[in-house]
PDB file of N, CA and C in Angstrom:
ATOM      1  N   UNK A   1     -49.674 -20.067  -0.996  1.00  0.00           N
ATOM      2  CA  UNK A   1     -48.521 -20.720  -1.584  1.00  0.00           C
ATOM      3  C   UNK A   1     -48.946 -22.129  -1.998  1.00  0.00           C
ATOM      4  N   UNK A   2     -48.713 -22.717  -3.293  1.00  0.00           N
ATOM      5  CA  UNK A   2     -49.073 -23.975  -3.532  1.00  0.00           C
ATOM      6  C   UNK A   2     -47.735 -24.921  -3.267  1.00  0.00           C
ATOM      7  N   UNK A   3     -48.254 -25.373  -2.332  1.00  0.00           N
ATOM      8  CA  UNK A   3     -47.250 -26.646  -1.721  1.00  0.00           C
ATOM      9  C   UNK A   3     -46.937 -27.723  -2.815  1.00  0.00           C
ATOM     10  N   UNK A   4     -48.118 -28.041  -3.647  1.00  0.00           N
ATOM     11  CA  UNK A   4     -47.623 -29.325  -4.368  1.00  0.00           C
ATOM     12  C   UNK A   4     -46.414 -29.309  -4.988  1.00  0.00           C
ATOM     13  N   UNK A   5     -46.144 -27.815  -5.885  1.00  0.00           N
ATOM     14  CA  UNK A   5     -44.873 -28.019  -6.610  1.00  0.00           C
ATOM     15  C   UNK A   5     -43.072 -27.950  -5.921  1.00  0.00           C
ATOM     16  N   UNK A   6     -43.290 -28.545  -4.497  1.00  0.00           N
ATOM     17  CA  UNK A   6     -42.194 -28.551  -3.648  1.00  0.00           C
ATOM     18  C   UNK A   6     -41.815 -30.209  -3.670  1.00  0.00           C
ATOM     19  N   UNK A   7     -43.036 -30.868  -4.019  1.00  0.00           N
ATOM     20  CA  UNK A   7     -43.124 -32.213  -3.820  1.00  0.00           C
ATOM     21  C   UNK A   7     -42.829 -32.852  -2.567  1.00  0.00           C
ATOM     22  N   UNK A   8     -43.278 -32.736  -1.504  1.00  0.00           N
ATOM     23  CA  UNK A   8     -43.270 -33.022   0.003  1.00  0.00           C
ATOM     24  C   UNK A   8     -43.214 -34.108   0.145  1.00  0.00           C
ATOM     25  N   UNK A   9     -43.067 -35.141   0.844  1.00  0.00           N
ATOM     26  CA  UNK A   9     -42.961 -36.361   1.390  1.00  0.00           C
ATOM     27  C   UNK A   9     -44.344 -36.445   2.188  1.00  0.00           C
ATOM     28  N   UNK A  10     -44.643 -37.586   1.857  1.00  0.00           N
ATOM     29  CA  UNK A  10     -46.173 -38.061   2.752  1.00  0.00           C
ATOM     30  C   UNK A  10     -46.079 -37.286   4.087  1.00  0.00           C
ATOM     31  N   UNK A  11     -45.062 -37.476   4.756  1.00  0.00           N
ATOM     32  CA  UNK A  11     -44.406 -37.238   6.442  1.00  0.00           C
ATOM     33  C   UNK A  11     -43.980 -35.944   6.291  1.00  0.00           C
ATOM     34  N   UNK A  12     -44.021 -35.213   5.361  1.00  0.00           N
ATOM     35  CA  UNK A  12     -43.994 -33.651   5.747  1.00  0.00           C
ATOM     36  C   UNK A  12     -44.961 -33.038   5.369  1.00  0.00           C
ATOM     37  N   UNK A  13     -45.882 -33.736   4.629  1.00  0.00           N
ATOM     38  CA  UNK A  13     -47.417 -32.549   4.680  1.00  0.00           C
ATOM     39  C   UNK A  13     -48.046 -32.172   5.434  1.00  0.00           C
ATOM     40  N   UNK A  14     -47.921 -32.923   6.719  1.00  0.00           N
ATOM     41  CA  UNK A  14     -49.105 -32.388   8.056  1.00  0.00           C
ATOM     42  C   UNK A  14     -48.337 -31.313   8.436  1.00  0.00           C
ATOM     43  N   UNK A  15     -47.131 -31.138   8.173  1.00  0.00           N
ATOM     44  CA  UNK A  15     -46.430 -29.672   9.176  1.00  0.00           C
ATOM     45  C   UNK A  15     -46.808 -28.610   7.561  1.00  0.00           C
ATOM     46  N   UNK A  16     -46.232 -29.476   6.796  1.00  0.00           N
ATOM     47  CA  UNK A  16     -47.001 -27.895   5.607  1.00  0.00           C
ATOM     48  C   UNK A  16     -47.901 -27.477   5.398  1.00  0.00           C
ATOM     49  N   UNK A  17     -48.739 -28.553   5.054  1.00  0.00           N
ATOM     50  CA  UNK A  17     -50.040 -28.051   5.477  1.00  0.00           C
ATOM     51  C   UNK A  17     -50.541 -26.882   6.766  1.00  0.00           C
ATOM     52  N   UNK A  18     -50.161 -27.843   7.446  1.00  0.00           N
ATOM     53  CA  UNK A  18     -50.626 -26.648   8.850  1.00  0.00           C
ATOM     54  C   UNK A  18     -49.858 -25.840   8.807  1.00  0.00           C
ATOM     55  N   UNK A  19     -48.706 -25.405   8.571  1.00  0.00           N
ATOM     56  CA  UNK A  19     -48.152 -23.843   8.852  1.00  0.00           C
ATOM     57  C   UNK A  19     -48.570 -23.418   7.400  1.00  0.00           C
ATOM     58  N   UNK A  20     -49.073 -23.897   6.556  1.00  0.00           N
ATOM     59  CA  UNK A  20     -49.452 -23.050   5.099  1.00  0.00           C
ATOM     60  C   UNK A  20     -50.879 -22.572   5.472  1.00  0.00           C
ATOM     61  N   UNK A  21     -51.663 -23.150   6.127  1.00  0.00           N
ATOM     62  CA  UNK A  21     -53.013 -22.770   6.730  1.00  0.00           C
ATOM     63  C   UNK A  21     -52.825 -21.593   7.785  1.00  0.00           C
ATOM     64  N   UNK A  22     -51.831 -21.885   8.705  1.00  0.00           N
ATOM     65  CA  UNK A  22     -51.711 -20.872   9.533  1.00  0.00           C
ATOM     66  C   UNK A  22     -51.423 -19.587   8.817  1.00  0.00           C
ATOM     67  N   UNK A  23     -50.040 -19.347   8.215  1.00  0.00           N
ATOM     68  CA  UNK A  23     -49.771 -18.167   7.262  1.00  0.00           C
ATOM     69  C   UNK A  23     -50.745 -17.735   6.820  1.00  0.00           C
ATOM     70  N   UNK A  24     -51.795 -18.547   6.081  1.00  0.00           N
ATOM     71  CA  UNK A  24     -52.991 -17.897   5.170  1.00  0.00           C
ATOM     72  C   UNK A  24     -54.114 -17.034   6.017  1.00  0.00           C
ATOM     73  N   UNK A  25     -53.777 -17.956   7.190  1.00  0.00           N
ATOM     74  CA  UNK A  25     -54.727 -16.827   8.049  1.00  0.00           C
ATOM     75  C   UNK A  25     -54.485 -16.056   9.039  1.00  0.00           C
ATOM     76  N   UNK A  26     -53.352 -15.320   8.878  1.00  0.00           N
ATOM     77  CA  UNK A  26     -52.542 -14.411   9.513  1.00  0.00           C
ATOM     78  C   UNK A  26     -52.854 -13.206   8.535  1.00  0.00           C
ATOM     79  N   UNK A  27     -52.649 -12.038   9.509  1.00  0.00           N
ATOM     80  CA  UNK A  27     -52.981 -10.503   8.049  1.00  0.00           C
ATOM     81  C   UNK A  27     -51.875 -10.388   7.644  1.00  0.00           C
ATOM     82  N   UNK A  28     -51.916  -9.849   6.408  1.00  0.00           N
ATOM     83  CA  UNK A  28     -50.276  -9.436   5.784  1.00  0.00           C
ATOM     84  C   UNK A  28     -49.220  -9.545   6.362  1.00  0.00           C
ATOM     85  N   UNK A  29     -49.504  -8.314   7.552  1.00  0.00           N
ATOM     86  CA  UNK A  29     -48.981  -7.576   8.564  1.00  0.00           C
ATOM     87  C   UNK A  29     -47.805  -8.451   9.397  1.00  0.00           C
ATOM     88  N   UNK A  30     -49.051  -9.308   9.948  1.00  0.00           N
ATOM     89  CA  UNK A  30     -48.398 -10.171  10.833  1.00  0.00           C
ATOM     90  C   UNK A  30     -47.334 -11.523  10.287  1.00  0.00           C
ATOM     91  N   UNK A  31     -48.419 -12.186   8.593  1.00  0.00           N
ATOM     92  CA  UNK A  31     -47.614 -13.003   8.162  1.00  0.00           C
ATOM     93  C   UNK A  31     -45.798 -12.557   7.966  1.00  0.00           C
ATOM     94  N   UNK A  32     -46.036 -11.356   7.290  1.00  0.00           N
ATOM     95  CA  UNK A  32     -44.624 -10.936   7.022  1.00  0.00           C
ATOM     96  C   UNK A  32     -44.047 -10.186   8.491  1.00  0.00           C
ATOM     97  N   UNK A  33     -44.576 -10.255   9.589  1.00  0.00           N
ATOM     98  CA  UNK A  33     -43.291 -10.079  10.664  1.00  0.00           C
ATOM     99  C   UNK A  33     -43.498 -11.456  10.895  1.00  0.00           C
ATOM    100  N   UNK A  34     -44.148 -12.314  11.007  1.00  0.00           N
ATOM    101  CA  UNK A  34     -43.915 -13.632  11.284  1.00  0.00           C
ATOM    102  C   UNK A  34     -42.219 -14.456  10.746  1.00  0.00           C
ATOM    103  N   UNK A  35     -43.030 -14.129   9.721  1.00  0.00           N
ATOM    104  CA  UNK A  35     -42.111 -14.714   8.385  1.00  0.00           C
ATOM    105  C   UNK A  35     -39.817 -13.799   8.674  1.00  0.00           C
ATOM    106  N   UNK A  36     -40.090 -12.707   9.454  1.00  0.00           N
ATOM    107  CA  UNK A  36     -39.139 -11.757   8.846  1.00  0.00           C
ATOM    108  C   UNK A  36     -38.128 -12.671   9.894  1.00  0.00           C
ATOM    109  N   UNK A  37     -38.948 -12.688  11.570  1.00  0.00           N
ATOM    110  CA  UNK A  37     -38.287 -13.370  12.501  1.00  0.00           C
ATOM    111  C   UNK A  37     -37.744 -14.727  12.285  1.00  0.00           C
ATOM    112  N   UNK A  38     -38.199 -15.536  11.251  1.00  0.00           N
ATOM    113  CA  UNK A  38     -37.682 -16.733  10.757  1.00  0.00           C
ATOM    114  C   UNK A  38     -36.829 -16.950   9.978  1.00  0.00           C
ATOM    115  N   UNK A  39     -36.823 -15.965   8.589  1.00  0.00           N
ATOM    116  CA  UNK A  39     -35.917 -15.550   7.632  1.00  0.00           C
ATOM    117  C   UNK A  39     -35.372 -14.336   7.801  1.00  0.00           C
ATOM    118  N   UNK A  40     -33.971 -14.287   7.979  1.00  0.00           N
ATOM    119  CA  UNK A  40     -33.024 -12.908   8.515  1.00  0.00           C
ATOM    120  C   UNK A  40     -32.370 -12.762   7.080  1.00  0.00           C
ATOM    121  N   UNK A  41     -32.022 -11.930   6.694  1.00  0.00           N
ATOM    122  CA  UNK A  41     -31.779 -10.882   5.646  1.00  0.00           C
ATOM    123  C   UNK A  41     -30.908 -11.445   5.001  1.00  0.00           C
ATOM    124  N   UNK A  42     -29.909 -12.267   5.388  1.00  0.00           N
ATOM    125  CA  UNK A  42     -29.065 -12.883   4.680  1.00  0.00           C
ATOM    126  C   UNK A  42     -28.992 -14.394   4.773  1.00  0.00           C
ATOM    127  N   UNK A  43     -30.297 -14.556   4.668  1.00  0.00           N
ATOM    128  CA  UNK A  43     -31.337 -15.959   4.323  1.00  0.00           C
ATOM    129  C   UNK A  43     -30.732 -17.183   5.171  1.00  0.00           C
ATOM    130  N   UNK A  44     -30.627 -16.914   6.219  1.00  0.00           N
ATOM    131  CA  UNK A  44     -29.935 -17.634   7.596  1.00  0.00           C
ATOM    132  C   UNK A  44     -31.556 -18.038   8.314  1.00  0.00           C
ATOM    133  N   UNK A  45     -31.843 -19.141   8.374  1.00  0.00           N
ATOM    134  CA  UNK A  45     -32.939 -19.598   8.979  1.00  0.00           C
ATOM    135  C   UNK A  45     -32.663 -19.242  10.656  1.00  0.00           C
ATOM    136  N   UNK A  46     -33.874 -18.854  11.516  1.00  0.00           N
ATOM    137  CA  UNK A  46     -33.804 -18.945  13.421  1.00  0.00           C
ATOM    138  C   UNK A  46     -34.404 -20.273  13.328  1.00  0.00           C
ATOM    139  N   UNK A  47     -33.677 -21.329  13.779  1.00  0.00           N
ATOM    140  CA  UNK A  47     -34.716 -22.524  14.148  1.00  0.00           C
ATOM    141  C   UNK A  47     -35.287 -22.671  15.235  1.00  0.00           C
ATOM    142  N   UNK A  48     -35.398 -22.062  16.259  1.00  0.00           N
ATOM    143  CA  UNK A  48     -36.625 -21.732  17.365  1.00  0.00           C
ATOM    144  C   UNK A  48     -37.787 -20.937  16.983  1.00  0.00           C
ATOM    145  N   UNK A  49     -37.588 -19.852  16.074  1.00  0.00           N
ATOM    146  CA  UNK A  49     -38.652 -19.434  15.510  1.00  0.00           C
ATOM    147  C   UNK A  49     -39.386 -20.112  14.555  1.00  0.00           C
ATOM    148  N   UNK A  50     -38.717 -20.613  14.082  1.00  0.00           N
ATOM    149  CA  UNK A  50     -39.377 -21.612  12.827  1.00  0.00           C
ATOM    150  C   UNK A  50     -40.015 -22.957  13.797  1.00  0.00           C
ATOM    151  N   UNK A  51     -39.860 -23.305  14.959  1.00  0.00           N
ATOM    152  CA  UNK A  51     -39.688 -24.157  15.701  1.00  0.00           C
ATOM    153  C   UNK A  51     -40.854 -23.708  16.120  1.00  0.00           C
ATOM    154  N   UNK A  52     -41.008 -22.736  16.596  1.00  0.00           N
ATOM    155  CA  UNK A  52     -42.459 -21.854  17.419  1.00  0.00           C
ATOM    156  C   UNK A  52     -43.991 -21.757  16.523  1.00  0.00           C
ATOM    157  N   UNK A  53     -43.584 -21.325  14.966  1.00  0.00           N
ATOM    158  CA  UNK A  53     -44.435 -21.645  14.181  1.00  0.00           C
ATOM    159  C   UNK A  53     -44.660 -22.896  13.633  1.00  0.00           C
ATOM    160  N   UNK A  54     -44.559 -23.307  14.113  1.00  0.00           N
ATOM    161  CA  UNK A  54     -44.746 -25.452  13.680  1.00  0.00           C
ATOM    162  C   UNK A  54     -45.642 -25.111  14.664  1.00  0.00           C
ATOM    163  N   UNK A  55     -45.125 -25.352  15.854  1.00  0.00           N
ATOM    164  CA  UNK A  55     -46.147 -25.359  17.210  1.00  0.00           C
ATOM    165  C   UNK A  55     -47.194 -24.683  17.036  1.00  0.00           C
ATOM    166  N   UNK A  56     -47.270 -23.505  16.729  1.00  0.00           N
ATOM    167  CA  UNK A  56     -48.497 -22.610  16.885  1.00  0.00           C
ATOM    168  C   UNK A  56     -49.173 -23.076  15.534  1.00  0.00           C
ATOM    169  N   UNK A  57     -48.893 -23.255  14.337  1.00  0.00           N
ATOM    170  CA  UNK A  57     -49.582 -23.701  13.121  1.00  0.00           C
ATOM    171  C   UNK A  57     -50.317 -25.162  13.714  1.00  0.00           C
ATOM    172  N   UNK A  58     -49.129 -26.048  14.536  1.00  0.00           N
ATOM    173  CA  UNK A  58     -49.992 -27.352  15.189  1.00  0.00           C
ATOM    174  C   UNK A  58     -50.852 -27.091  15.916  1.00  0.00           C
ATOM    175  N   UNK A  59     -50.980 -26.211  16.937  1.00  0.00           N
ATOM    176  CA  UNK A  59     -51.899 -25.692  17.472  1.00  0.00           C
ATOM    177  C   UNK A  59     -53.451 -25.583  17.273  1.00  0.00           C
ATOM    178  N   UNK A  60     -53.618 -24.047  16.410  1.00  0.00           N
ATOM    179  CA  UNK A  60     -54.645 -23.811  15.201  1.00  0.00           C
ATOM    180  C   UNK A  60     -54.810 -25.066  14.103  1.00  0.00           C
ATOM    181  N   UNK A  61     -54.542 -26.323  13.747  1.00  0.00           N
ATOM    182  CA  UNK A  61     -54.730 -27.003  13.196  1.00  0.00           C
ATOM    183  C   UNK A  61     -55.657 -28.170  14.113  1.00  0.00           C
ATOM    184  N   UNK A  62     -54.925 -28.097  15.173  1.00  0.00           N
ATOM    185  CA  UNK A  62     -56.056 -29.057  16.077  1.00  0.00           C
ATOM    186  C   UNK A  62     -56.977 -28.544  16.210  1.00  0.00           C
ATOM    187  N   UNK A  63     -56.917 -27.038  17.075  1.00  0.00           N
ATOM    188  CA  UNK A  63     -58.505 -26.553  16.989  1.00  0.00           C
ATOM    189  C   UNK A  63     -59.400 -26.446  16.310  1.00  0.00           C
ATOM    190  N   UNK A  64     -58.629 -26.485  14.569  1.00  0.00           N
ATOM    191  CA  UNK A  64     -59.733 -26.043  13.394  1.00  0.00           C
ATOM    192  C   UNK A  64     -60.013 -27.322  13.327  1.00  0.00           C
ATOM    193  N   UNK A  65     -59.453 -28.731  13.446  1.00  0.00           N
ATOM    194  CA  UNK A  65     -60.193 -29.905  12.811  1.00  0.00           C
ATOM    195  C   UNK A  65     -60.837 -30.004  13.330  1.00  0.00           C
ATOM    196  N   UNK A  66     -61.457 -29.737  14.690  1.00  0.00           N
ATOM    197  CA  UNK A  66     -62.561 -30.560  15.507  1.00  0.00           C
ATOM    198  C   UNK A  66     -64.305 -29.918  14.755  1.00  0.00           C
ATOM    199  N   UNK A  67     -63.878 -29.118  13.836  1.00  0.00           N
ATOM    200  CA  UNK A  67     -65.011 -28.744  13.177  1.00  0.00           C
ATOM    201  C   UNK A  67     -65.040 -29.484  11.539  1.00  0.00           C
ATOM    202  N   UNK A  68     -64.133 -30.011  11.458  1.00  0.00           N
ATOM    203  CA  UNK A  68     -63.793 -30.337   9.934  1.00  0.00           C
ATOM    204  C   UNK A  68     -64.889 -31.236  10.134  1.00  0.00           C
ATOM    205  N   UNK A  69     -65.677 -31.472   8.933  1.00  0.00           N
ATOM    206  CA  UNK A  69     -66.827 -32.104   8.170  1.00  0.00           C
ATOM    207  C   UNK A  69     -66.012 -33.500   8.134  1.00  0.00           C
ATOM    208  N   UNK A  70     -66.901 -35.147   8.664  1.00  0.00           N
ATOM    209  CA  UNK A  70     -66.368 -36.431   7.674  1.00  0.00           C
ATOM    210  C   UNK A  70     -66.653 -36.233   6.155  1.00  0.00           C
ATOM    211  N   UNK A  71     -65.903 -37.342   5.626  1.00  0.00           N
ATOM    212  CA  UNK A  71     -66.108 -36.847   3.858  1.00  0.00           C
ATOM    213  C   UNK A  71     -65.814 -38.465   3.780  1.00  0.00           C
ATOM    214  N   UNK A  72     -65.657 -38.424   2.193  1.00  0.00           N
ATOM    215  CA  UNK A  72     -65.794 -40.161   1.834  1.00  0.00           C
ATOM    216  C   UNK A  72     -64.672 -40.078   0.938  1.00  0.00           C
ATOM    217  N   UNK A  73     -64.290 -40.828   0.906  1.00  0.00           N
ATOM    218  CA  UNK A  73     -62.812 -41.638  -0.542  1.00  0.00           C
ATOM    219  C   UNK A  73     -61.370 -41.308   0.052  1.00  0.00           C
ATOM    220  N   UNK A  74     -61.313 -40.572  -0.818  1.00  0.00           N
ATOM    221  CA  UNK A  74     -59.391 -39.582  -0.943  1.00  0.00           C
ATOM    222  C   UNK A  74     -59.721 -38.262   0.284  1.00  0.00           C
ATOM    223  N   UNK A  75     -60.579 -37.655   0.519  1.00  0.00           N
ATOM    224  CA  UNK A  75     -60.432 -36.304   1.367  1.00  0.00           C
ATOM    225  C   UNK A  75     -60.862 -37.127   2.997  1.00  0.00           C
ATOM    226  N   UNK A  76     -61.509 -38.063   2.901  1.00  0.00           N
ATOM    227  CA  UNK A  76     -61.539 -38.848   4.142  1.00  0.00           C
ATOM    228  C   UNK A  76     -60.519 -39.292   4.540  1.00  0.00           C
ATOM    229  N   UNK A  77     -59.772 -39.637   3.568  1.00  0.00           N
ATOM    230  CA  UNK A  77     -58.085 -40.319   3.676  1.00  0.00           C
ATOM    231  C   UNK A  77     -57.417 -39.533   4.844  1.00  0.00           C
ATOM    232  N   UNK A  78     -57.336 -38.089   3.886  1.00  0.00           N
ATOM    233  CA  UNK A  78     -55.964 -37.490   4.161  1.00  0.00           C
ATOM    234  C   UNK A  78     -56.587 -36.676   5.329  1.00  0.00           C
ATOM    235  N   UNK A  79     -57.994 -36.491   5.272  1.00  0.00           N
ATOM    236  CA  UNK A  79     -58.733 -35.976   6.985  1.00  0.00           C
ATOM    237  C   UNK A  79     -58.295 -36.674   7.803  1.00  0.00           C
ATOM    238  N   UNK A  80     -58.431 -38.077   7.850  1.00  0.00           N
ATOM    239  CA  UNK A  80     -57.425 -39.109   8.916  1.00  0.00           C
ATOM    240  C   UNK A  80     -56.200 -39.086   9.254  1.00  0.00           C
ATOM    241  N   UNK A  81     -55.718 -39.159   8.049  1.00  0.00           N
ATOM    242  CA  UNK A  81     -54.130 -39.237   8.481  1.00  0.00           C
ATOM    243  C   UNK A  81     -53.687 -37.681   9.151  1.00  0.00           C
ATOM    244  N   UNK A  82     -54.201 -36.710   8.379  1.00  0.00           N
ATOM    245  CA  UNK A  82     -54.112 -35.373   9.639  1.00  0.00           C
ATOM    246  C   UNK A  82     -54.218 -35.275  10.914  1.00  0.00           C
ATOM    247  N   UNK A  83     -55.207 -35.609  11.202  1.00  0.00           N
ATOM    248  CA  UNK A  83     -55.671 -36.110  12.447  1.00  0.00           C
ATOM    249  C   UNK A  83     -55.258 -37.251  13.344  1.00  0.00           C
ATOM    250  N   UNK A  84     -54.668 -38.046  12.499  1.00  0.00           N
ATOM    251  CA  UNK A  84     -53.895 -38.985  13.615  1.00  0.00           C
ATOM    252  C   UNK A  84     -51.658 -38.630  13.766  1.00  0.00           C
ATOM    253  N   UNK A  85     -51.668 -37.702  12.846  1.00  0.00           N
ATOM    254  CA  UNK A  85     -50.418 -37.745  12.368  1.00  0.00           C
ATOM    255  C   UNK A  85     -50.262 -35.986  13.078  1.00  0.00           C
ATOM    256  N   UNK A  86     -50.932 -35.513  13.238  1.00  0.00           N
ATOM    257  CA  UNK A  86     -50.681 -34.152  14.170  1.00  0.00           C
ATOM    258  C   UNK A  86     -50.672 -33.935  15.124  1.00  0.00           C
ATOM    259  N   UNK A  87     -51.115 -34.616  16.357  1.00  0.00           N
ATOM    260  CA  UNK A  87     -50.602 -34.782  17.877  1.00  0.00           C
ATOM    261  C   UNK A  87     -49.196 -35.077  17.584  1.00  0.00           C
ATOM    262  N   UNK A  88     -48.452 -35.769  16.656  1.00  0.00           N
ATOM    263  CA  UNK A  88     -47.086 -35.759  17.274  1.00  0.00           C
ATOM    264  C   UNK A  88     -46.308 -35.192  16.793  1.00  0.00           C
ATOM    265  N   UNK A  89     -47.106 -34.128  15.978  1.00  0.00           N
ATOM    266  CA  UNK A  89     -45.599 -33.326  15.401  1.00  0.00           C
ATOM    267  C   UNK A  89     -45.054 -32.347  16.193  1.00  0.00           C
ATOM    268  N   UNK A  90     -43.568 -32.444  16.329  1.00  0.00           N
ATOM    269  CA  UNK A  90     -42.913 -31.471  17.646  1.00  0.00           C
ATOM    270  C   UNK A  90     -42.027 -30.710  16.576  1.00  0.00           C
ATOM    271  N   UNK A  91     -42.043 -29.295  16.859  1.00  0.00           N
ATOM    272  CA  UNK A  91     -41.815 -28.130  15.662  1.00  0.00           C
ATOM    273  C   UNK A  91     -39.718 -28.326  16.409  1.00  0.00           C
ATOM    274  N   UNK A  92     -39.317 -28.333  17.737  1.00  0.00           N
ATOM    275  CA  UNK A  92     -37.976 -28.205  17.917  1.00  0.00           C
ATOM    276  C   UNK A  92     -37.515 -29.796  16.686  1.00  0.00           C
ATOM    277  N   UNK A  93     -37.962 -30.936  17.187  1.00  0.00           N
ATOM    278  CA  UNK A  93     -37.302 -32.454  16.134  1.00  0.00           C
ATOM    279  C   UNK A  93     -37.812 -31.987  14.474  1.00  0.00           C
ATOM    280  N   UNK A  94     -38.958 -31.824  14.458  1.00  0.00           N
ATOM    281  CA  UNK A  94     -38.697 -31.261  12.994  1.00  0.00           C
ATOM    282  C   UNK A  94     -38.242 -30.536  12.057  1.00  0.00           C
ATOM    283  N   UNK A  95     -37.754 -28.916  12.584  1.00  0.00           N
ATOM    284  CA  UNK A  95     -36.504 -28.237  12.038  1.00  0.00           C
ATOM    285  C   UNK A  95     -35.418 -28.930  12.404  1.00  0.00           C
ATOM    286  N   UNK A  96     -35.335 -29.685  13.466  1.00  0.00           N
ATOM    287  CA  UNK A  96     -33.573 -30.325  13.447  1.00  0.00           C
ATOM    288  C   UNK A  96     -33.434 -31.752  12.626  1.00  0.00           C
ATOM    289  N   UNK A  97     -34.259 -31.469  11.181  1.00  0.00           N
ATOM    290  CA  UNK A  97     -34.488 -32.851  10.773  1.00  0.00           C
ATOM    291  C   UNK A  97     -35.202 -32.277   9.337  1.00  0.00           C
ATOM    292  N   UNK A  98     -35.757 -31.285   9.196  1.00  0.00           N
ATOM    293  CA  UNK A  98     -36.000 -30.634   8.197  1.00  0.00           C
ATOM    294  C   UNK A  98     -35.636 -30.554   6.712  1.00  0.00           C
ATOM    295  N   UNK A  99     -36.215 -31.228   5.836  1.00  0.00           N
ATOM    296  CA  UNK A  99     -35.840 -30.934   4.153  1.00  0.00           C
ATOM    297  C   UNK A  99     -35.800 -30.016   4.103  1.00  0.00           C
ATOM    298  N   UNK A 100     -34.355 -30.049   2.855  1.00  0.00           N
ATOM    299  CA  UNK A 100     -34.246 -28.836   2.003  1.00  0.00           C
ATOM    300  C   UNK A 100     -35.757 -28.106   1.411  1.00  0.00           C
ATOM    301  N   UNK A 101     -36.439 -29.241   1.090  1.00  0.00           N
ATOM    302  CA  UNK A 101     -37.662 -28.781   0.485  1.00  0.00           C
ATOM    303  C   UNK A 101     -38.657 -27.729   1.102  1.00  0.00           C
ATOM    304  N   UNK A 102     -38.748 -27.922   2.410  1.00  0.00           N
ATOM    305  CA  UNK A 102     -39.087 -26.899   3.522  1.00  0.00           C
ATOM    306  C   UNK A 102     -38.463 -25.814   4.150  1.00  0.00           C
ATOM    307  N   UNK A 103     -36.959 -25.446   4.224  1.00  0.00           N
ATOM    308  CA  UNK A 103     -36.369 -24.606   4.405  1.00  0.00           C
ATOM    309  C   UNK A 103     -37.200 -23.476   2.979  1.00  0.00           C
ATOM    310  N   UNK A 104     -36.912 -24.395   1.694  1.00  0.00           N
ATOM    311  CA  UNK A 104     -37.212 -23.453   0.379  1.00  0.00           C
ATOM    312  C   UNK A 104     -38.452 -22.589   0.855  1.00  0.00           C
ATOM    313  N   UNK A 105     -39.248 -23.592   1.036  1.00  0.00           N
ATOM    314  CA  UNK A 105     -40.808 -23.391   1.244  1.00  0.00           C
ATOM    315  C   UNK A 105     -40.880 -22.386   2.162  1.00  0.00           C
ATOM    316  N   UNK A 106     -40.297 -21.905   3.150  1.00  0.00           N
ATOM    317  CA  UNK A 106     -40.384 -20.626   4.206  1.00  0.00           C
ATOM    318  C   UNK A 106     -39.510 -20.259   3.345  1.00  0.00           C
ATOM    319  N   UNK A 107     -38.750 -19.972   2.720  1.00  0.00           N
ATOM    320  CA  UNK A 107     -37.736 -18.739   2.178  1.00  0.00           C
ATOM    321  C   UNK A 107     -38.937 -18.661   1.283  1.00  0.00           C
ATOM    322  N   UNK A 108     -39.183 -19.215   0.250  1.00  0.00           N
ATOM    323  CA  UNK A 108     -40.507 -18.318  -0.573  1.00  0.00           C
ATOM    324  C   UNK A 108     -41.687 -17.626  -0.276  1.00  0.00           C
ATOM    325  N   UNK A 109     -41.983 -18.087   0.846  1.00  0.00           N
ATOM    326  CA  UNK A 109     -43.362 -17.813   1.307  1.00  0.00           C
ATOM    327  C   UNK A 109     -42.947 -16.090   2.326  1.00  0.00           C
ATOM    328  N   UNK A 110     -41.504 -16.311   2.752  1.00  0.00           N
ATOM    329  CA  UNK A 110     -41.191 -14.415   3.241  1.00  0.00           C
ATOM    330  C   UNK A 110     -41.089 -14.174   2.323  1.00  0.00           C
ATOM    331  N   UNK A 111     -40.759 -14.134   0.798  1.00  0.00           N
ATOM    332  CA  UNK A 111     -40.756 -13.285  -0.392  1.00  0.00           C
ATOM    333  C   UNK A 111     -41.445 -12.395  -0.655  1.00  0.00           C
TER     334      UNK A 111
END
């Protein structure tokens, strides 16, 4: 899913990012029961489930950076700010605080 054309806020890319990384590396299978438990049929968000995948996308995002390569300019940038800006993301305060722009972003991505 390309995140850019949602236009995110500086302060919501580390959670999109990481649950867009997580999804991508989930099998079909699992993305779409992932996805089904979050989005219910008559497009009613669970915010504990959606709450659970923040966490677990934060999760797998810490573990994968500790291998991430340093880099130089703009990708050094935003390697930092990932990394200092993802220990505190808590998946329950961020769905209870959540853009429209991100609700969209999980309703498209179960599509």
């Amino acid at each position: 899913m390309n995140i850019e054309k949602y236009g995110f806020e500086r302060s919501d890319l580390v959670v999109v990012t990481a649950v867009n990384a997580y999804l991508k590396n989930l099998t079909p299978e699992a993305r779409t029961e992932t996805l089904s438990e979050i989005v219910k049929q008559d497009g009613v968000i669970d915010g504990p489930a959606l709450a659970a995948l923040i966490e677990n996308a934060k999760a797998a995002a810490m573990i994968s950076s500790e291998a991430w390569q340093p880099g130089e300019g703009e990708y050094q940038k935003a390697l930092s700010f990932i990394q200092e800006q993802l220990p505190a993301v808590d998946g329950k305060k961020y769905v209870a605080g959540m853009p429209k722009k991100f609700i969209q972003y999980i309703k498209d991505c179960a599509r």
